[in-house]
Protein backbone atom coordinates (compact mmCIF):
# COMPACT_ATOMS: atom_id res chain seq x y z
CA UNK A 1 -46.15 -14.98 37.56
CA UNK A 2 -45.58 -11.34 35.94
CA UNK A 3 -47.33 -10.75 32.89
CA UNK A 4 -44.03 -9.20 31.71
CA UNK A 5 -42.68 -12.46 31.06
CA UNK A 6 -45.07 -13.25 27.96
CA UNK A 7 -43.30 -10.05 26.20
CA UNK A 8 -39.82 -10.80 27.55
CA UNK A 9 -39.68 -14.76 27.40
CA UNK A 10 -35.21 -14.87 26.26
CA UNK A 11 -32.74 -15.73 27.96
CA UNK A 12 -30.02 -14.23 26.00
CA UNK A 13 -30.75 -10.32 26.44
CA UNK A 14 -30.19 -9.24 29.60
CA UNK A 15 -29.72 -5.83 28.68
CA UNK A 16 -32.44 -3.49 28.75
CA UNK A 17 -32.95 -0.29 30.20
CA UNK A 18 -34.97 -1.77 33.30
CA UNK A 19 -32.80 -3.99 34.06
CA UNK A 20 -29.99 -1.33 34.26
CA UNK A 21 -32.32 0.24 36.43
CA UNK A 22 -32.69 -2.64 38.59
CA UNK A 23 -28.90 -3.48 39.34
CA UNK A 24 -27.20 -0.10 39.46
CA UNK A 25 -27.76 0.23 42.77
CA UNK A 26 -26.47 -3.35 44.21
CA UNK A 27 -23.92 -2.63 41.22
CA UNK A 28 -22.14 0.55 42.95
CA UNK A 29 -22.39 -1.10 46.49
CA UNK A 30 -20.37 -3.84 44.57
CA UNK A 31 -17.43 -1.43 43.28
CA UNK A 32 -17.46 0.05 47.48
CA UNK A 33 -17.81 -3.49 49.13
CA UNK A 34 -16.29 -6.25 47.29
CA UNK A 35 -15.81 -8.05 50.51
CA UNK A 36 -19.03 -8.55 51.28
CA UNK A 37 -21.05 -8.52 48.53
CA UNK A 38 -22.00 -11.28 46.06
CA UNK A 39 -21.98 -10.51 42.58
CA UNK A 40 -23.48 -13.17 40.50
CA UNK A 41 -23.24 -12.97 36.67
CA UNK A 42 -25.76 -13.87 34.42
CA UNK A 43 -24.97 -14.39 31.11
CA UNK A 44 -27.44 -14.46 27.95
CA UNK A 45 -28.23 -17.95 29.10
CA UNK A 46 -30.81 -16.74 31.39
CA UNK A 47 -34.07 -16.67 30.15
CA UNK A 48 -35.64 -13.54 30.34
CA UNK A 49 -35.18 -9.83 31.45
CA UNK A 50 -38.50 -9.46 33.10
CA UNK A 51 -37.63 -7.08 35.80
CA UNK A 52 -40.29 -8.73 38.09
CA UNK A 53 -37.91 -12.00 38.06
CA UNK A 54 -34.57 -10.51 38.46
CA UNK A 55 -35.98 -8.50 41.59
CA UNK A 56 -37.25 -11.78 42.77
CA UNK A 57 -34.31 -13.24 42.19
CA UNK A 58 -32.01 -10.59 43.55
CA UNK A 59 -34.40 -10.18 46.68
CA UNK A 60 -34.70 -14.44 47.08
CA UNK A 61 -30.95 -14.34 47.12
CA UNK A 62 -30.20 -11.35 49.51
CA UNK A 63 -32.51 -12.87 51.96
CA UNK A 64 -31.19 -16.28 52.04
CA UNK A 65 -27.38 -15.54 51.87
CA UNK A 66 -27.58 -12.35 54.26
CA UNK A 67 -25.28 -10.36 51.61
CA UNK A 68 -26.12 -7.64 49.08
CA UNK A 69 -26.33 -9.29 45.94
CA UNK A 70 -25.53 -7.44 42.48
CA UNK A 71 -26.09 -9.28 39.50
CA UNK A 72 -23.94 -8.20 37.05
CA UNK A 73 -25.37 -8.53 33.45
CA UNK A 74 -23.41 -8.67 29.68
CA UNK A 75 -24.68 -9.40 26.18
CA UNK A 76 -22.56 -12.17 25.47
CA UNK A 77 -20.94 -15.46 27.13
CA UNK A 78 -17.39 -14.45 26.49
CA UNK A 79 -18.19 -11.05 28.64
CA UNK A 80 -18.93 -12.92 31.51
CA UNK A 81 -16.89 -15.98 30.90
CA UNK A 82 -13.66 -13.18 31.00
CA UNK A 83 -15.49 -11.94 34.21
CA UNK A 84 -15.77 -14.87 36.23
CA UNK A 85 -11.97 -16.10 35.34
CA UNK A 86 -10.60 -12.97 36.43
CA UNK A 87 -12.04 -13.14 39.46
CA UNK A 88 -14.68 -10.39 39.07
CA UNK A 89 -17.46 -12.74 39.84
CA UNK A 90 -18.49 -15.19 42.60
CA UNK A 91 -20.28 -17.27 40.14
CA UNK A 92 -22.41 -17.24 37.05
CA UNK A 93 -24.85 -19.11 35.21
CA UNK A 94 -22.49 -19.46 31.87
CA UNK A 95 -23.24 -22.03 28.83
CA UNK A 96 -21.60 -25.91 29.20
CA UNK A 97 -19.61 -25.10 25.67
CA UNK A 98 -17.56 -22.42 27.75
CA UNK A 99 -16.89 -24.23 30.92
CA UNK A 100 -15.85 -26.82 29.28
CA UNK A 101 -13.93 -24.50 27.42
CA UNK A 102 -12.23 -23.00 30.29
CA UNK A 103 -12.91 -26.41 32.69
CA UNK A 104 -9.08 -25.61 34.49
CA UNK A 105 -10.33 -22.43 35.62
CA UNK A 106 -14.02 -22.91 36.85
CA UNK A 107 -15.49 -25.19 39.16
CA UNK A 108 -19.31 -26.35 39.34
CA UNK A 109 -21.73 -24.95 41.59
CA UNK A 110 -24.79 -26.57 40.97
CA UNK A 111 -27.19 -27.47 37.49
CA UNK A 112 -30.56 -26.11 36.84
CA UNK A 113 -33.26 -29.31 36.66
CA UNK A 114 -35.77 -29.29 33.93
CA UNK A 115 -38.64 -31.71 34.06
CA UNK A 116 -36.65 -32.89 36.84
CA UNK A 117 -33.28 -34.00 35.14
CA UNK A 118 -29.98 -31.34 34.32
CA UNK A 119 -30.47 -31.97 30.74
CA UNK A 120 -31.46 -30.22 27.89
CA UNK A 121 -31.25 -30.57 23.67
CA UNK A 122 -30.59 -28.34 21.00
CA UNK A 123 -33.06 -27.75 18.53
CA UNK A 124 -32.57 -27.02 14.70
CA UNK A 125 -35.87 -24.96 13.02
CA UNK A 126 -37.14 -23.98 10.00
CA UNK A 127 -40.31 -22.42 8.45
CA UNK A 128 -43.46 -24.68 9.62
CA UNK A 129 -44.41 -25.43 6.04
CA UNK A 130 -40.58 -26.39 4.44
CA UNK A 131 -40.14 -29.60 3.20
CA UNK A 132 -37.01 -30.48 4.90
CA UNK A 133 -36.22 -34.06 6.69
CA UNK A 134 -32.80 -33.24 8.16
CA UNK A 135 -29.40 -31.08 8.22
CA UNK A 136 -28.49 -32.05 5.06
CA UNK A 137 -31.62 -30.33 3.64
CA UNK A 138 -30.29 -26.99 4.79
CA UNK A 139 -27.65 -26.90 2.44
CA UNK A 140 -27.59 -23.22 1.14
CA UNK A 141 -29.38 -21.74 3.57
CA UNK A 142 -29.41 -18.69 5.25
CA UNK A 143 -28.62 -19.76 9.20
CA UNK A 144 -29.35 -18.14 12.37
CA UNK A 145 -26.94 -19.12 15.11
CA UNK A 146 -27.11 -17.51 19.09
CA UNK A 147 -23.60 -17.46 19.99
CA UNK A 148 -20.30 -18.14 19.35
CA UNK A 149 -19.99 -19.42 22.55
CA UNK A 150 -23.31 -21.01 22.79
CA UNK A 151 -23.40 -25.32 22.90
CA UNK A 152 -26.95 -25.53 21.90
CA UNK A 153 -26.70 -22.06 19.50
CA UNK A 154 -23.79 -23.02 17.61
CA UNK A 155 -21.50 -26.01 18.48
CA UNK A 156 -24.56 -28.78 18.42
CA UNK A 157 -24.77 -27.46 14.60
CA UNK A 158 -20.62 -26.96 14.06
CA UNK A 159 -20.05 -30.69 15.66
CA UNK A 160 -22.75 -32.24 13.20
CA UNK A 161 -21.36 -30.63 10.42
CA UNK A 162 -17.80 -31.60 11.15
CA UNK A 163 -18.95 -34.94 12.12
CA UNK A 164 -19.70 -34.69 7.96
CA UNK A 165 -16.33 -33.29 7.11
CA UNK A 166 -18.45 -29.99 6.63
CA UNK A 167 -17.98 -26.52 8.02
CA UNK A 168 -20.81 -23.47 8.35
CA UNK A 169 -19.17 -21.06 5.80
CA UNK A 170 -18.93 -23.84 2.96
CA UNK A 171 -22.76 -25.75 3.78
CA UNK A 172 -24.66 -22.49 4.32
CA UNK A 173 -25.01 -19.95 2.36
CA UNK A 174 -24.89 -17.24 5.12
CA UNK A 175 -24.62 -17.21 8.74
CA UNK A 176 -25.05 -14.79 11.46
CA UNK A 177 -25.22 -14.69 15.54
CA UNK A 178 -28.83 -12.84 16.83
CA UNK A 179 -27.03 -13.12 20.53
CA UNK A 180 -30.44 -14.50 21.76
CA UNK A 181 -32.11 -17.52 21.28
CA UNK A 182 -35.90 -15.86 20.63
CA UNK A 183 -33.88 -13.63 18.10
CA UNK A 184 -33.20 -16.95 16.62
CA UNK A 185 -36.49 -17.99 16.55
CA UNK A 186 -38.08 -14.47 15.35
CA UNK A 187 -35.65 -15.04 12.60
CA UNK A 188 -36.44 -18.13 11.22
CA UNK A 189 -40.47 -17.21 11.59
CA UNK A 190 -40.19 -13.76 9.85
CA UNK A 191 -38.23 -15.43 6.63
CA UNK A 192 -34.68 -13.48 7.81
CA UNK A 193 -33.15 -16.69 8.13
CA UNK A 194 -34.09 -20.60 6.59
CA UNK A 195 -33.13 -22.03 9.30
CA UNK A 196 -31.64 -21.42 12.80
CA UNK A 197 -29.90 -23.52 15.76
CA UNK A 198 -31.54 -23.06 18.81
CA UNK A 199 -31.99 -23.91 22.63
CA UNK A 200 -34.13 -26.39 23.14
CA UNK A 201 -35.41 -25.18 26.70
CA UNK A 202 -36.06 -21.64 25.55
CA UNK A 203 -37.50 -22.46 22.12
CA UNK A 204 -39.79 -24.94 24.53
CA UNK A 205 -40.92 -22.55 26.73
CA UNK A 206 -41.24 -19.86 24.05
CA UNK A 207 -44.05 -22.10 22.83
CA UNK A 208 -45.71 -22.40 26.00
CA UNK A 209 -45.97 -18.91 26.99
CA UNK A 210 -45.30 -16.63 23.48
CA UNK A 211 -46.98 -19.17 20.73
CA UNK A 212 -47.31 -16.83 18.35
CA UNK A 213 -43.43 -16.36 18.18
CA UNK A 214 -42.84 -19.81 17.46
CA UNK A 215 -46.04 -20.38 15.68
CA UNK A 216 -43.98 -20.07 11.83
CA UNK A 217 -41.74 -22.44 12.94
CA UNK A 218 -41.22 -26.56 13.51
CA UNK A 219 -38.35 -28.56 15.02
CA UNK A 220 -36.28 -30.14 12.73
CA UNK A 221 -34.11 -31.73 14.95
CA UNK A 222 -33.19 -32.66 18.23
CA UNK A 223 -30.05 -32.95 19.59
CA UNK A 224 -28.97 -36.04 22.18
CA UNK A 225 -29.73 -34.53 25.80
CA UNK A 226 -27.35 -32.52 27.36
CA UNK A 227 -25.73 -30.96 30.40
CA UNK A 228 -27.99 -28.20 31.06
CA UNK A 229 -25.94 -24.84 31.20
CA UNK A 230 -24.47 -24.68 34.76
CA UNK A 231 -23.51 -22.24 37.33
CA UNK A 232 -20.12 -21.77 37.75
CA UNK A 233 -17.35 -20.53 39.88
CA UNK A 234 -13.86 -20.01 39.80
CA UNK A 235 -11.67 -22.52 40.38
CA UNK A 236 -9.78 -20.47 43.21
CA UNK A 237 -12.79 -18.66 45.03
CA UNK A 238 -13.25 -14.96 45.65
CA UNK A 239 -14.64 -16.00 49.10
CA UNK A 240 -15.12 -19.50 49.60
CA UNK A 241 -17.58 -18.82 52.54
CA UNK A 242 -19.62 -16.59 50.48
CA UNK A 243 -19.72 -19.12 47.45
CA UNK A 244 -21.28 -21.61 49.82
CA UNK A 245 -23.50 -19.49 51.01
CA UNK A 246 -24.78 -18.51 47.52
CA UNK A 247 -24.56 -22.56 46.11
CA UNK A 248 -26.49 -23.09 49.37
CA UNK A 249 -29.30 -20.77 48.64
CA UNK A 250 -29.58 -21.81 45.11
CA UNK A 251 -29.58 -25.48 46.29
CA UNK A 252 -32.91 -24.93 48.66
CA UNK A 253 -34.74 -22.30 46.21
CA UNK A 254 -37.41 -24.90 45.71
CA UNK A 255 -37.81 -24.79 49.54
CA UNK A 256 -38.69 -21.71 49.78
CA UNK A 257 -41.61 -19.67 48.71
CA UNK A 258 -40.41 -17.05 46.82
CA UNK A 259 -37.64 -19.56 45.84
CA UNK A 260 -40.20 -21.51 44.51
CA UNK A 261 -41.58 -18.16 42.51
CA UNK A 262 -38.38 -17.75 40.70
CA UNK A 263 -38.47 -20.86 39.44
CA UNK A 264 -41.95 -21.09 37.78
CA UNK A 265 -41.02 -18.39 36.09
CA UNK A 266 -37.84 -20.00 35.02
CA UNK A 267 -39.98 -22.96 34.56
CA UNK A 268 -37.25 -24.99 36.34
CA UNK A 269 -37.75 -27.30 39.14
CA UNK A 270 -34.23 -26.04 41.15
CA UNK A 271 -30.95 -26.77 41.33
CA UNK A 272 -28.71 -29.83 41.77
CA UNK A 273 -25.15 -30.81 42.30
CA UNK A 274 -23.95 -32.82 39.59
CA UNK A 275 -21.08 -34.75 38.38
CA UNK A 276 -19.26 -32.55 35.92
CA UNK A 277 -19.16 -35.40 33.56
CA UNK A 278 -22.50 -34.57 33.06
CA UNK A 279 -20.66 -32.02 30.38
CA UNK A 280 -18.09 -34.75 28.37
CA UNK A 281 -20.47 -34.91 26.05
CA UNK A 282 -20.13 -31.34 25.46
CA UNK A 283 -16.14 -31.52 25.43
CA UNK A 284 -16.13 -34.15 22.84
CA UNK A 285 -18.30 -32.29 20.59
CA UNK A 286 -15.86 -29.01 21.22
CA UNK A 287 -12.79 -31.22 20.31
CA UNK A 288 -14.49 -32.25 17.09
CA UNK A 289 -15.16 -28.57 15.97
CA UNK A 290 -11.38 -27.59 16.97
CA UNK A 291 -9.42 -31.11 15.25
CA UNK A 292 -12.35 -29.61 12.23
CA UNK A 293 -10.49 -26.47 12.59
């Protein structure tokens, strides 16, 4: 386990300097060999940019698929999500709210397993010592969303609200994206924000390896479980061979060594293929917000 991961523990900014440093070379020999390499897109739903994991990851992948792998990196979902539908990607590991979004275009590769299961919940916070009980409490507030794009950092919050008849800009007082889920949390602990909407998984594992960045802070609310954000591919393949290869590899990380590395540091257990129903849950909370308008 890297000790760079207690100082880089989010999965929504995947942009640093290192990491720049890390794919620019797999990232040219992408732009001179399309054919052959596999570039996999990694959106801010990843959970860290501790250069020790993405060079495991990179190297776990090369190894197992035989290809040069670039992993191709952008700030927010809708970066990537344009990426992958255009063809510009193999695959990436996107949010559920998008492919459901843009379900006729993608198809799904496989679902990370936490504690075993493809599920996760989304988590409202506030300050550790506010007297709050619910959403309805946070009536006024200054809010801290992730992403537009984001299930569990904005449309878990946007389909509660509207299952109230309410919308963000007329129950809180202010809202804002911090396009990362630990920017959500640092948010809500400094006093920035009263409250925030956050993943579940990350503000979970957050807590087990950064306490003192979610030490201010308390759930206030869990969401119902759900589908844990996939990987995704489009619909019409770049290379259909090569996508197998890569859903194969991320299938039988667990059975591998430094497979199995990646993944403690991910703190996942591997990956799955799943129904896609696993996301209707997800698509009925995305009609809500849009009938909401």
């Amino acid at each position: 386990m890297g000790s760079g991961l207690n100082h880089q523990v989010d999965r929504r900014a995947l942009l640093s300097a290192a990491t720049s440093l890390l794919i620019a070379s797999t990232g040219r020999a992408a732009a001179q060999n399309t054919s052959g390499t596999i570039r996999f897109g990694l959106t801010p739903v990843f959970l860290t940019n501790d250069l020790e994991l993405l060079g495991r990851l990179q190297s776990y992948l090369q190894r197992t698929t035989g290809h040069p792998v670039s992993l191709i990196t952008r700030r927010t979902y809708q970066e990537i999500t344009a990426l992958l539908t255009s063809g510009q990607l193999d695959a990436a590991w996107i949010c559920g709210f998008p492919f459901v979004a843009r379900r006729s275009e993608l198809q799904l590769v496989a679902v990370p397993l936490w504690h075993q299961r493809p599920l996760y919940q989304s988590y409202l916070i506030v300050d550790r010592d506010r007297r709050a009980d619910g959403l309805l409490d946070l009536r006024g507030d200054i809010h801290a969303f992730s992403d537009p794009d984001s299930n569990s950092g904005f449309l878990v919050t946007r389909a509660a609200l509207a299952e109230r008849s309410l919308k963000p800009e007329g129950f809180f007082r202010k809202t804002f994206f911090t396009y990362g889920h630990r920017d959500v949390i640092r948010a809500v602990g400094s006093g920035l924000a009263g409250s925030g909407s956050v993943d579940g998984y990350v503000y979970d594992v957050v807590s087990e390896l950064e306490p003192s960045l979610t030490a201010r802070t308390r759930i206030l609310e869990a969401s119902e479980w759900l589908g844990f954000p996939p990987i995704a591919a489009p619909k019409a393949p770049i290379d259909e061979t090569r996508l197998n290869t890569l859903t194969n590899a991320l299938l039988k990380m667990n059975e591998d060594e430094e497979g199995r590395a990646v993944l403690q540091m991910l703190r996942l257990d591997g990956f799955a293929v799943e129904d896609p129903k696993l996301f209707d849950t997800i698509s009925t909370k995305a009609a809500l917000v849009a009938a909401a308008g």
